[in-house]
C-alpha atoms as a PDB file:
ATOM      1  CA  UNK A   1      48.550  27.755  54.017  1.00  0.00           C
ATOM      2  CA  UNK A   2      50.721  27.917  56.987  1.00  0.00           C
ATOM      3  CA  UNK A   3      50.315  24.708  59.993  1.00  0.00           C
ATOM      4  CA  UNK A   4      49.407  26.205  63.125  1.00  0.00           C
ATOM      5  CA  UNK A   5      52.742  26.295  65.903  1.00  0.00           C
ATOM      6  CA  UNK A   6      52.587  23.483  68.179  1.00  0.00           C
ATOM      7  CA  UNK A   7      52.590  24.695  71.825  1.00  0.00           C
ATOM      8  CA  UNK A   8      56.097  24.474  73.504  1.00  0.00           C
ATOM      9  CA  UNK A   9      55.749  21.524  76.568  1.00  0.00           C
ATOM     10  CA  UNK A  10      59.061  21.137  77.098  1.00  0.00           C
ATOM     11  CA  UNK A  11      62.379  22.836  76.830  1.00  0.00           C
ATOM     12  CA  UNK A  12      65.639  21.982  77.297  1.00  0.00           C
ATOM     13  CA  UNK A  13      68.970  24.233  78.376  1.00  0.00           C
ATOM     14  CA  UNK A  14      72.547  23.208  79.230  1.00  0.00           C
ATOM     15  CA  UNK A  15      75.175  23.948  82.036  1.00  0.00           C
ATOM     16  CA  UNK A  16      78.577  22.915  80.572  1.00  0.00           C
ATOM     17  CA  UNK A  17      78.221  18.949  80.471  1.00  0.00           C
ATOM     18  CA  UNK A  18      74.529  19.021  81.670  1.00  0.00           C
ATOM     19  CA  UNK A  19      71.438  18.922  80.093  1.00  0.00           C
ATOM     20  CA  UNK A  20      68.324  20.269  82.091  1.00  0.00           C
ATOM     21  CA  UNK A  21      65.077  18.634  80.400  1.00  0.00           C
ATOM     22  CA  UNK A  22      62.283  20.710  81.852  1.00  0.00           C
ATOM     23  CA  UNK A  23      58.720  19.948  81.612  1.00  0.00           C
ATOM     24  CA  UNK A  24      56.705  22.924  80.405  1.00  0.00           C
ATOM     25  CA  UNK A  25      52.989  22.621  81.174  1.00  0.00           C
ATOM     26  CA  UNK A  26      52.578  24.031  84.217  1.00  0.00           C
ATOM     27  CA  UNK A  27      48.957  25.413  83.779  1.00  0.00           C
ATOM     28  CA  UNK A  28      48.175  21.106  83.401  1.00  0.00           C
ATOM     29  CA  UNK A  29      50.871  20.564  85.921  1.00  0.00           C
ATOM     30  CA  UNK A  30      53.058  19.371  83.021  1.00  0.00           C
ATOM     31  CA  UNK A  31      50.268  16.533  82.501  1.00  0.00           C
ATOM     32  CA  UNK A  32      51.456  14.393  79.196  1.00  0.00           C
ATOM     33  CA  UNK A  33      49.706  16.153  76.226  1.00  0.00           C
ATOM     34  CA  UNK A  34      50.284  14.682  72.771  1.00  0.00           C
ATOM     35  CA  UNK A  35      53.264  17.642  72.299  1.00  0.00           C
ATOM     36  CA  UNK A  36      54.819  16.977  75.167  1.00  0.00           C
ATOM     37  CA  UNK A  37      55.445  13.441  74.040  1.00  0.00           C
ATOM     38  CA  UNK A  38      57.033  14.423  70.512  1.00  0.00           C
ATOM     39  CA  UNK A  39      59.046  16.896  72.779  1.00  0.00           C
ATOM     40  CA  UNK A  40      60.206  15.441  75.662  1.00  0.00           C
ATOM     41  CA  UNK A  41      61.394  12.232  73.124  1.00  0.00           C
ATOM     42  CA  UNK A  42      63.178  14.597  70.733  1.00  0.00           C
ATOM     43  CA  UNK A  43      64.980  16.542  74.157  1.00  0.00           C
ATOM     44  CA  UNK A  44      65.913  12.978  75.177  1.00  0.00           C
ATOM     45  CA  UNK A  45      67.335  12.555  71.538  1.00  0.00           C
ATOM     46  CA  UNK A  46      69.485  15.786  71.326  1.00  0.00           C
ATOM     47  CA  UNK A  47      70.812  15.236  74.890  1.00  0.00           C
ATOM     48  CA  UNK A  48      72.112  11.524  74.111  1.00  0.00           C
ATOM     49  CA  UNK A  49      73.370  12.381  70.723  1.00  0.00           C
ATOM     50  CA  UNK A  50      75.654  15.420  71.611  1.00  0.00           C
ATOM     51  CA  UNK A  51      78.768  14.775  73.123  1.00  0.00           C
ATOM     52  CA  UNK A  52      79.253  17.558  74.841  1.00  0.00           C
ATOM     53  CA  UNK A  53      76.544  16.321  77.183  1.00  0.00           C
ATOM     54  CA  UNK A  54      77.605  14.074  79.592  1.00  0.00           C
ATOM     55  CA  UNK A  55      74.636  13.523  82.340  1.00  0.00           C
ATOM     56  CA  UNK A  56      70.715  14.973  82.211  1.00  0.00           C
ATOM     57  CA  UNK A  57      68.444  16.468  84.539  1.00  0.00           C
ATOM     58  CA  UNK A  58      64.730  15.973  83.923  1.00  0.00           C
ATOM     59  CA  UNK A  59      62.323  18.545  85.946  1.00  0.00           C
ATOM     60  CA  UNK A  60      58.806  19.980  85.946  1.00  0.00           C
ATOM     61  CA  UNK A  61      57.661  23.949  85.596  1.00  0.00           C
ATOM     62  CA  UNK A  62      55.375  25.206  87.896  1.00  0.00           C
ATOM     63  CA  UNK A  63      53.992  23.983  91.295  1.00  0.00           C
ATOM     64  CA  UNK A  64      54.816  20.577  90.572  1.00  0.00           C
ATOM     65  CA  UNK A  65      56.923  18.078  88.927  1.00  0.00           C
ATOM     66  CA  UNK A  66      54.334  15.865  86.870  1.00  0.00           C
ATOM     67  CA  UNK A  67      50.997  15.218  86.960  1.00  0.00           C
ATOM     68  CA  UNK A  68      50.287  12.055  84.510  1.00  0.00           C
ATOM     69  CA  UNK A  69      47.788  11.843  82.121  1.00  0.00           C
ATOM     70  CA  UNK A  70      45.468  14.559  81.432  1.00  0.00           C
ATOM     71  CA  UNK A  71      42.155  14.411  83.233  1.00  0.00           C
ATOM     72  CA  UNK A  72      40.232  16.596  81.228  1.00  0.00           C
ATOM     73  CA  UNK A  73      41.675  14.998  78.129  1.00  0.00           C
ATOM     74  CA  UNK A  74      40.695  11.357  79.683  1.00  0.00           C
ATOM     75  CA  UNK A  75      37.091  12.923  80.243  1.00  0.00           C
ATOM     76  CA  UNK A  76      36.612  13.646  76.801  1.00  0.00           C
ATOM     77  CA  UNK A  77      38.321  10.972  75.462  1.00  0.00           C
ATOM     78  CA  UNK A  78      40.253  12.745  73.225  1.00  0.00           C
ATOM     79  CA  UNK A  79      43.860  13.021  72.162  1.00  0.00           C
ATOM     80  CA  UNK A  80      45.891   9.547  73.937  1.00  0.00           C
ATOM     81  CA  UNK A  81      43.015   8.930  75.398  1.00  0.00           C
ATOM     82  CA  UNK A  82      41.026   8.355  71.926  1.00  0.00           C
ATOM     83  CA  UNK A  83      39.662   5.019  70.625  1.00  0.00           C
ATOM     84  CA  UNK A  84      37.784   1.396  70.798  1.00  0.00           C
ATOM     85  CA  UNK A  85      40.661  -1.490  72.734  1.00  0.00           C
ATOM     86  CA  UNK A  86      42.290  -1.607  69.753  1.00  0.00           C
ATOM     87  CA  UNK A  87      43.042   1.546  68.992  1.00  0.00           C
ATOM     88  CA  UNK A  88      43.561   2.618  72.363  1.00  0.00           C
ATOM     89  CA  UNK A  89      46.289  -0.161  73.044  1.00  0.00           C
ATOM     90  CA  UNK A  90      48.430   0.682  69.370  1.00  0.00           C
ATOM     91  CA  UNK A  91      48.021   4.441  70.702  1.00  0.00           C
ATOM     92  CA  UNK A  92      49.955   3.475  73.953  1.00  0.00           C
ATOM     93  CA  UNK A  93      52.473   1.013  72.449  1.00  0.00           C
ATOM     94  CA  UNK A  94      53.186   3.932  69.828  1.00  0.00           C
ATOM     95  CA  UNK A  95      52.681   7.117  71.954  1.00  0.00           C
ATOM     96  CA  UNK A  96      52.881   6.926  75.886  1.00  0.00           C
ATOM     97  CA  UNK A  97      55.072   4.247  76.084  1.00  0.00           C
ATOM     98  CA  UNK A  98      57.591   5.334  73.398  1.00  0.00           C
ATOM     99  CA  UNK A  99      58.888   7.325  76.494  1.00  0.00           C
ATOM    100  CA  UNK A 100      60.420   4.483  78.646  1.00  0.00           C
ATOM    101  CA  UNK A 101      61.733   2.694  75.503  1.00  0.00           C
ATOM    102  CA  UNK A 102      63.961   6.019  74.950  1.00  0.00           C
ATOM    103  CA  UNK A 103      64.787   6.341  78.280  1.00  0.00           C
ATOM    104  CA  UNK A 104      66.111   2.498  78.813  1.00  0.00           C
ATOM    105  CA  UNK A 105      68.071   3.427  75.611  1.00  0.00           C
ATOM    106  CA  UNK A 106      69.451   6.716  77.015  1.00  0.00           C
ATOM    107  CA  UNK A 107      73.247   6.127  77.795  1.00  0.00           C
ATOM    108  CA  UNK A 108      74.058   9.044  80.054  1.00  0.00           C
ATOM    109  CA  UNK A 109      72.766   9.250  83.756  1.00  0.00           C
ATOM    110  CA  UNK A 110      69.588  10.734  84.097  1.00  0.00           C
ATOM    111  CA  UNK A 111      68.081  12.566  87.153  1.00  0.00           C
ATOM    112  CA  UNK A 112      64.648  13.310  87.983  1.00  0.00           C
ATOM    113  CA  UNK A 113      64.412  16.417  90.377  1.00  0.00           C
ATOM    114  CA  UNK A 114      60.989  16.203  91.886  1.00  0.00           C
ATOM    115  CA  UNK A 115      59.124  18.992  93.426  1.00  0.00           C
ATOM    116  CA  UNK A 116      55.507  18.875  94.272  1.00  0.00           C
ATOM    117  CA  UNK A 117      53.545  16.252  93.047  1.00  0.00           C
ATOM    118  CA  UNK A 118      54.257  13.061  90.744  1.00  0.00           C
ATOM    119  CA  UNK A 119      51.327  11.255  90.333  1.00  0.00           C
ATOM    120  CA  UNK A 120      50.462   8.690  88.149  1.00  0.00           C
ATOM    121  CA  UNK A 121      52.493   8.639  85.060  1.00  0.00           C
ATOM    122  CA  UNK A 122      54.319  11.551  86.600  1.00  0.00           C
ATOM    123  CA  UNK A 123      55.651   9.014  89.411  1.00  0.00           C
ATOM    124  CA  UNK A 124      56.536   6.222  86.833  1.00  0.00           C
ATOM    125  CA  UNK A 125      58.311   8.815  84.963  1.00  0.00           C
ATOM    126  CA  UNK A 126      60.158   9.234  87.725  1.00  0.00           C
ATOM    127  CA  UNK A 127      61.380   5.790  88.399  1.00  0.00           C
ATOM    128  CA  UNK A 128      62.318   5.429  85.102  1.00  0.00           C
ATOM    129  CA  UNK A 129      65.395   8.012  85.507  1.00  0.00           C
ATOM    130  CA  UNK A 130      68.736   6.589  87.068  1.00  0.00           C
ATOM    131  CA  UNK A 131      68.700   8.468  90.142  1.00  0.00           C
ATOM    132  CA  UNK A 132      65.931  10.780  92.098  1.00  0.00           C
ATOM    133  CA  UNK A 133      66.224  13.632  94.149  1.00  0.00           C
ATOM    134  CA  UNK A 134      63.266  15.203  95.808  1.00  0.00           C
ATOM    135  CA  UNK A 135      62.039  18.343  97.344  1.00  0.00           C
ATOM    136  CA  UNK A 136      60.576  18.538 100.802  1.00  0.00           C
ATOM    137  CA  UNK A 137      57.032  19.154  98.891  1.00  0.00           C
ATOM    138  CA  UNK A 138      57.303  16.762  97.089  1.00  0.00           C
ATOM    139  CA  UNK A 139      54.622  13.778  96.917  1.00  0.00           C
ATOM    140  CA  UNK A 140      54.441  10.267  95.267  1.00  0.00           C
ATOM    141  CA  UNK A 141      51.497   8.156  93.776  1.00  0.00           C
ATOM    142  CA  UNK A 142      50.571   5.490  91.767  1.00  0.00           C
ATOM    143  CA  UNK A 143      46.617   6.583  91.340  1.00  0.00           C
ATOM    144  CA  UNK A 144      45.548   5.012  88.430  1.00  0.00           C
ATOM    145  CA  UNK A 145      43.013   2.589  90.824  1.00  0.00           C
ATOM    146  CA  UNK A 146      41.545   5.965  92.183  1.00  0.00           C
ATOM    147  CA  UNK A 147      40.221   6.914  88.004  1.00  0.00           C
ATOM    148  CA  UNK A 148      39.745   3.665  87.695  1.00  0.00           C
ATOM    149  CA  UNK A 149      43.150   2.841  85.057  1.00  0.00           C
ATOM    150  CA  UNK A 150      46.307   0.599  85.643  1.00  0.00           C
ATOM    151  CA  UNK A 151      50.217   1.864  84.617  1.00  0.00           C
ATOM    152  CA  UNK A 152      49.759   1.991  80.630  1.00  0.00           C
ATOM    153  CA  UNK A 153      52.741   3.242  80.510  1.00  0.00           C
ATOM    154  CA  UNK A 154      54.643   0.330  81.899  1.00  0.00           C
ATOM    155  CA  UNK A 155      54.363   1.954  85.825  1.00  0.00           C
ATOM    156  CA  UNK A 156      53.917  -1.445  87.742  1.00  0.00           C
ATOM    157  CA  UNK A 157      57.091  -2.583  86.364  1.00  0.00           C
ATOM    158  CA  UNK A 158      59.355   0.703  86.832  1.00  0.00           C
ATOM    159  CA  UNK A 159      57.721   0.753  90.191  1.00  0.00           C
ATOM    160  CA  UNK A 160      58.788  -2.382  91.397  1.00  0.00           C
ATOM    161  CA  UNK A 161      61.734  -2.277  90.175  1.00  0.00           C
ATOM    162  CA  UNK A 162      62.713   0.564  92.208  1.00  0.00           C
ATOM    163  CA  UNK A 163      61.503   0.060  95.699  1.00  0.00           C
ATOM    164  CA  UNK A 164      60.801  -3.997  95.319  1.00  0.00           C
ATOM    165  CA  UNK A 165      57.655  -5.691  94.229  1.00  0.00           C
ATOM    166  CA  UNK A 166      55.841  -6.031  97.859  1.00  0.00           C
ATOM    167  CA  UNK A 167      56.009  -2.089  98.598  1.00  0.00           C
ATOM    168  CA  UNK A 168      54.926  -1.009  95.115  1.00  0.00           C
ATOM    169  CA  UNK A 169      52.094  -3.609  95.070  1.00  0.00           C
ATOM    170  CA  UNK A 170      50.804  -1.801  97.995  1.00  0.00           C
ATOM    171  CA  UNK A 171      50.998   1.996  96.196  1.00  0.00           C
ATOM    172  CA  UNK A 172      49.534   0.521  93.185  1.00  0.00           C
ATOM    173  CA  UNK A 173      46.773  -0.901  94.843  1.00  0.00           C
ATOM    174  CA  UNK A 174      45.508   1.509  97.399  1.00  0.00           C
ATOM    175  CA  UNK A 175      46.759   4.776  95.100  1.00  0.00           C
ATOM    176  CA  UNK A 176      48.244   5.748  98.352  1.00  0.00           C
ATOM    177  CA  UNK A 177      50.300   9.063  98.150  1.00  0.00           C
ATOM    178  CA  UNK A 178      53.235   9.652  99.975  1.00  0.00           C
ATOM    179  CA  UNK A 179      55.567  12.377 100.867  1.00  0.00           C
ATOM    180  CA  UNK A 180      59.143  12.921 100.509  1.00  0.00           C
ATOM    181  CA  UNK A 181      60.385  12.039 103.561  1.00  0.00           C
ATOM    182  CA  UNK A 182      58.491   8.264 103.125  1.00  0.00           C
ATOM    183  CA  UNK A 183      59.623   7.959  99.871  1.00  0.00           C
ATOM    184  CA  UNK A 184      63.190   8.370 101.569  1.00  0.00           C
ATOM    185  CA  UNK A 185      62.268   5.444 103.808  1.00  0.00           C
ATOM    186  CA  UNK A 186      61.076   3.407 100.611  1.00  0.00           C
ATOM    187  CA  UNK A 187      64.118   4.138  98.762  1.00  0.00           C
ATOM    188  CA  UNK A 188      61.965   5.896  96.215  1.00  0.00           C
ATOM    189  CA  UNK A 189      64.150   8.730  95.718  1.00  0.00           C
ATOM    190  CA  UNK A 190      67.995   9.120  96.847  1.00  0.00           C
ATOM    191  CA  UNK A 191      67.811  12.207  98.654  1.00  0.00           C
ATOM    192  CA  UNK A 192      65.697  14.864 100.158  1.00  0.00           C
ATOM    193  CA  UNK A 193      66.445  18.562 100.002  1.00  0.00           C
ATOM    194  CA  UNK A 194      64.378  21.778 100.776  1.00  0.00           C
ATOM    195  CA  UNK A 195      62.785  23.148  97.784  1.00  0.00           C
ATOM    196  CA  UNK A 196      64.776  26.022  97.263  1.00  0.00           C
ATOM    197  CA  UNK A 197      67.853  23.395  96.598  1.00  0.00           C
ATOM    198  CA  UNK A 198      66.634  20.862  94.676  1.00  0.00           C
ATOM    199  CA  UNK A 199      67.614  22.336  91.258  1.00  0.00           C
ATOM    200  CA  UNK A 200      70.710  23.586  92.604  1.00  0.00           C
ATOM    201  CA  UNK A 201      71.907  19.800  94.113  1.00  0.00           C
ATOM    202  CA  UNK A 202      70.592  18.253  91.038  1.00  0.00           C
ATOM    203  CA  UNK A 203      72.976  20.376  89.232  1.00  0.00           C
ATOM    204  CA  UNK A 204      75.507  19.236  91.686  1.00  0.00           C
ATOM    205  CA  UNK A 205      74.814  15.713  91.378  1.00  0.00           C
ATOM    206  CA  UNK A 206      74.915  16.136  87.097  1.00  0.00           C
ATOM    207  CA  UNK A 207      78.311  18.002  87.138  1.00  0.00           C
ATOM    208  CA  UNK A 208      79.697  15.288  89.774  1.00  0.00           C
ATOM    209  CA  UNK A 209      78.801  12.101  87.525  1.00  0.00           C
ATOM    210  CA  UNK A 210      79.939  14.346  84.466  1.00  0.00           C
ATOM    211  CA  UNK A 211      82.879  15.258  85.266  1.00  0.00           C
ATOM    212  CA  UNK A 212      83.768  10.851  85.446  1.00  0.00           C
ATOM    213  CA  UNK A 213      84.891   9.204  82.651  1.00  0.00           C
ATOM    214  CA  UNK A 214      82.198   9.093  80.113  1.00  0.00           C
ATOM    215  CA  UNK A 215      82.667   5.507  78.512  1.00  0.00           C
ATOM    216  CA  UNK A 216      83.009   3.945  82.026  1.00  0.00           C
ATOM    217  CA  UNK A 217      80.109   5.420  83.096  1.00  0.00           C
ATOM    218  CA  UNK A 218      77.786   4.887  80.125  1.00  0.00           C
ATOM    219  CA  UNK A 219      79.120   1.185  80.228  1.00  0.00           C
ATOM    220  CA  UNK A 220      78.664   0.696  83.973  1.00  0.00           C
ATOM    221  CA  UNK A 221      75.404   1.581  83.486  1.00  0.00           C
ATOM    222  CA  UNK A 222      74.465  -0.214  80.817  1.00  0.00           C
ATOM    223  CA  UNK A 223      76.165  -3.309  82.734  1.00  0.00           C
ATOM    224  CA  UNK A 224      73.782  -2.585  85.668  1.00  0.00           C
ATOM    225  CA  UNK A 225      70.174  -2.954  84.044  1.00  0.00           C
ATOM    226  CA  UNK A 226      71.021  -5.652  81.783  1.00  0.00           C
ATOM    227  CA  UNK A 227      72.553  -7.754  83.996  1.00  0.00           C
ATOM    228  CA  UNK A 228      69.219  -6.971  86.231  1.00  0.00           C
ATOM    229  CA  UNK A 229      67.160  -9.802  85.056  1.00  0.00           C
ATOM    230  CA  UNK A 230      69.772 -11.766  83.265  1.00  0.00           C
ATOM    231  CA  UNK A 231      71.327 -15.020  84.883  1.00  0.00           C
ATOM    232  CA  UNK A 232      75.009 -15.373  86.151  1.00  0.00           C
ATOM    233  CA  UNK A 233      76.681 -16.560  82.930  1.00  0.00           C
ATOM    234  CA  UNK A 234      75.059 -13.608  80.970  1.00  0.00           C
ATOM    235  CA  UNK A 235      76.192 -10.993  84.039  1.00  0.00           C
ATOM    236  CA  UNK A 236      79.555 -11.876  83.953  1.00  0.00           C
ATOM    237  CA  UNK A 237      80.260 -12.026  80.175  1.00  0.00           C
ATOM    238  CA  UNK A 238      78.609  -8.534  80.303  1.00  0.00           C
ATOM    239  CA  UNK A 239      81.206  -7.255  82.664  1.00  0.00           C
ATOM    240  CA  UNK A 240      84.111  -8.813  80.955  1.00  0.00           C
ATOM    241  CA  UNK A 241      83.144  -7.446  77.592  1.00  0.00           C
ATOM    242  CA  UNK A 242      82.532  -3.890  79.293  1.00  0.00           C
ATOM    243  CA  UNK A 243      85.768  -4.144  80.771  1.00  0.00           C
ATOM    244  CA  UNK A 244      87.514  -5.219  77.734  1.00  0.00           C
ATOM    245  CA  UNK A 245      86.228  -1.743  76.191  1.00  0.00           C
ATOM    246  CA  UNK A 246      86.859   0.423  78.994  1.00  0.00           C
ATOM    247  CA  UNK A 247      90.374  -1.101  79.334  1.00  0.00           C
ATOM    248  CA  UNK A 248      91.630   0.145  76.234  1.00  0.00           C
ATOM    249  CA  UNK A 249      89.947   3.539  76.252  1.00  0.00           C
ATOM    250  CA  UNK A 250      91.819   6.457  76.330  1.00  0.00           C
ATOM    251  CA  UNK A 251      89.969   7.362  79.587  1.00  0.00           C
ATOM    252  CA  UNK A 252      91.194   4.809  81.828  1.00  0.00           C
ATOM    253  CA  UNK A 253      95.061   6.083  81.016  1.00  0.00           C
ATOM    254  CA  UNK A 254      94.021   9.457  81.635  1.00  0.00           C
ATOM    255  CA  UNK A 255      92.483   8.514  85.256  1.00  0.00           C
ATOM    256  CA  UNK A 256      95.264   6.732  86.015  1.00  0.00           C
ATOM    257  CA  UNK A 257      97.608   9.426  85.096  1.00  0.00           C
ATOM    258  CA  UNK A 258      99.249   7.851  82.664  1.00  0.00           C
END
């Protein structure tokens, strides 16, 4: 007896060097189903693990980039949503949050392109990417007050860690929702282009950071979120051992002409 095909929630093509990760639920507004989790982490696998990629592009399908959890699934408790405390906490630690683990392990830059709405998990999605372009249409929120949830999925830290803890208290708090041009001023995003652009500049932005040398990249970035929260002494051996690497890779030669 054949299994039934799980439905397709996200696909993935390439441009040269660049991987476009697109979410593929546009009839939930690419709301996380329990697919789209399997998917989106096994996209995020194939894109680090090839070589030929060298920087990602994560987008949504549809009227909007991502819509967070899935209200009618959180109505019927079913799916993620499924379970006494217990269960409900292993099912995040295992399912939800198995995203943002992968993506702090993901070596290559990553770019969200954000049109329409991220809301809710959609936003912290978001924030956990290296860099974030938006569409003019696009719109920000941290809702999870307004249904009457906080960031499961690790959203009050990715939050505040991009725009600082004061301003993303205040989001996460009132569920406010803002627009593109706002999340400009909040540093929420790096750049805001009409809609018709976005995928086009993201592509831009990709081929631009792949076309640097990979190992110096990957390193430099890795240098930058560890040494985040780490003191001094830990920062600077960081660096030297990076440097040490990138030093004596073929790369740095090559960009130097030699």
């Amino acid at each position: 007896m054949s299994m039934p095909l799980l439905p397709q929630h996200v696909r993935s093509t390439t441009n040269g060097p660049v991987a476009t990760i697109t979410l593929d639920r546009p009839e939930a507004r690419n709301a996380y189903s329990e697919p789209m989790l399997d998917q989106l982490l096994a996209a995020l696998d194939q894109a680090d693990h090839d070589p030929a990629i060298r920087a990602a592009i994560l987008c949504g399908a549809g009227p909007g980039f991502h819509a967070g959890g899935d209200r009618k699934a959180m109505q019927a408790r079913s799916g993620m949503f499924a379970g006494d405390p217990a269960e409900l906490r292993q099912r995040y630690q295992q399912g939800i949050q198995a995203i943002p683990r992968r993506i702090a392990a993901f070596r290559k830059p990553l770019i969200a392109a954000v049109h329409g709405a991220a809301i809710g998990a959609g936003l912290d999605l978001a924030c956990m990417c290296d860099l974030r372009l938006a569409a003019a249409s696009a719109q920000f929120g941290s809702t999870f007050v307004k249904v009457g949830l906080v960031p499961g999925d690790g959203g009050a830290f990715y939050l505040a860690r991009t725009i600082g803890f004061p301003r993303a208290l205040e989001l996460m708090l009132t569920g406010r929702v803002v627009g593109a041009d706002e999340a400009l001023r909040l540093g929420l995003v790096h750049e805001v282009v009409p809609d018709d652009r976005l995928l086009a500049r993201a592509d831009e932005l990709a081929q631009q950071l792949a076309a640097l040398p990979a190992t110096a990249l990957q390193l430099t970035k890795r240098a930058a979120y560890r040494s985040w929260h780490a003191d001094e002494a830990t920062a600077l051996e960081l660096a030297a051992t990076y440097q040490g690497i990138a030093q004596n890779h073929p790369d740095h030669a090559r960009a130097l002409g030699g």
